[in-house]
Protein backbone atom coordinates (compact mmCIF):
# COMPACT_ATOMS: atom_id res chain seq x y z
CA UNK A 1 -15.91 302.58 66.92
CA UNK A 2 -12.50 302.92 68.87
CA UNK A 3 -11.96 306.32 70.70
CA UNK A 4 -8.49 305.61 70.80
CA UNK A 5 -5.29 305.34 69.07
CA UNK A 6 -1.64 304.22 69.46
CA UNK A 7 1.62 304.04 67.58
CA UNK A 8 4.93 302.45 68.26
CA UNK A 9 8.80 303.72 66.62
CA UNK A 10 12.20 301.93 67.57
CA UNK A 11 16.01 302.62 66.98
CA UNK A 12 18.51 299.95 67.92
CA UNK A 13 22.32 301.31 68.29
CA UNK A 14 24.54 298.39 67.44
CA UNK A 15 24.21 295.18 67.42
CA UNK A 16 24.39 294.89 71.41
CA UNK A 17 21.37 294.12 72.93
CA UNK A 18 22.48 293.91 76.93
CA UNK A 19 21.41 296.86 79.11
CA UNK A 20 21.45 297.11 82.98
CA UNK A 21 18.82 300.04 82.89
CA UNK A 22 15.52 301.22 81.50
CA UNK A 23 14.51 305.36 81.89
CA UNK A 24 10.98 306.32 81.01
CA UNK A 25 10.13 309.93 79.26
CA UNK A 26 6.60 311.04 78.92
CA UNK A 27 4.23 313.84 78.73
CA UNK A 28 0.71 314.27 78.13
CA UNK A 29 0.63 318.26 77.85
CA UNK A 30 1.27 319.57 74.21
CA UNK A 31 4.37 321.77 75.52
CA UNK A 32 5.40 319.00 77.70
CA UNK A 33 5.67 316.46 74.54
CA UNK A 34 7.10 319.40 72.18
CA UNK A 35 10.06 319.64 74.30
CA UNK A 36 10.34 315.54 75.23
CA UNK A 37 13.25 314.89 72.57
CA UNK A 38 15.13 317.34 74.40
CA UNK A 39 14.63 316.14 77.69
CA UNK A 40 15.66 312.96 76.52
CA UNK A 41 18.94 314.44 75.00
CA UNK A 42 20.04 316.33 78.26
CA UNK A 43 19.32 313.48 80.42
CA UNK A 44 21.53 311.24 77.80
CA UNK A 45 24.46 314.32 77.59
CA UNK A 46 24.40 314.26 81.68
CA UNK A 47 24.94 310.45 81.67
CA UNK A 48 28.17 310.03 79.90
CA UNK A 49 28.43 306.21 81.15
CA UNK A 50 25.46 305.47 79.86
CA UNK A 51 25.58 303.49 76.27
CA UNK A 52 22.05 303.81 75.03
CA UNK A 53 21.08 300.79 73.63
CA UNK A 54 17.38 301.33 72.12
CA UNK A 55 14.55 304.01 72.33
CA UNK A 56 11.04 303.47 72.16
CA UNK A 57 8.59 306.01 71.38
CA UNK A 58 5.04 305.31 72.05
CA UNK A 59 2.28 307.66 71.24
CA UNK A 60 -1.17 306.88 72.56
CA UNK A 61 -4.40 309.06 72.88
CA UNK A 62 -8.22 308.75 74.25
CA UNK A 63 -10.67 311.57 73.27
CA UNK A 64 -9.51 313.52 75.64
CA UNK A 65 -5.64 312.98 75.89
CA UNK A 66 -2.58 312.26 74.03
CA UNK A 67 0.68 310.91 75.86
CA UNK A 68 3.98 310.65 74.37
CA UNK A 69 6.55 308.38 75.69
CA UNK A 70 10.00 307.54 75.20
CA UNK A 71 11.29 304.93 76.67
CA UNK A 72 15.20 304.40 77.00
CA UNK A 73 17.25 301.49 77.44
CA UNK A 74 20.77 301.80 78.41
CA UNK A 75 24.34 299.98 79.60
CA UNK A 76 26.30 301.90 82.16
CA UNK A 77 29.54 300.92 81.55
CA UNK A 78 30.52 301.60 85.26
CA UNK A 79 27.90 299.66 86.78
């Protein structure tokens, strides 16, 4: 029997698929991965340059842990 599990969601925005950087989100505390999304949205509001191009969220989890990820690709348009 597998102790483990994992799941995988994606958004594209536009039809764009270039980026010149990857930033990777994640948590493994239930707190930590309750307040992820917003994280995610204050790091995006503090990087106005940034185009965000696709997000990845993977869950994953042992019998002992879950992690939550969310993985971010972006375009900085100044770069």
């Amino acid at each position: 029997m597998d102790a483990g599990s994992s799941g995988t969601g994606r958004v594209r925005f536009g039809s764009d698929k270039n980026f010149t950087g990857v930033k990777v989100f994640s948590a493994t505390m239930m707190a930590d991965r309750a307040r992820l999304g917003d994280e995610v949205t204050k790091w995006i509001q503090a990087n106005p340059t940034f185009e965000v191009r696709e997000i990845i969220v993977t869950q994953s989890s042992d019998e002992a842990f879950h992690c939550l990820s969310m993985t971010v690709f972006y375009f900085d348009s100044e770069a």
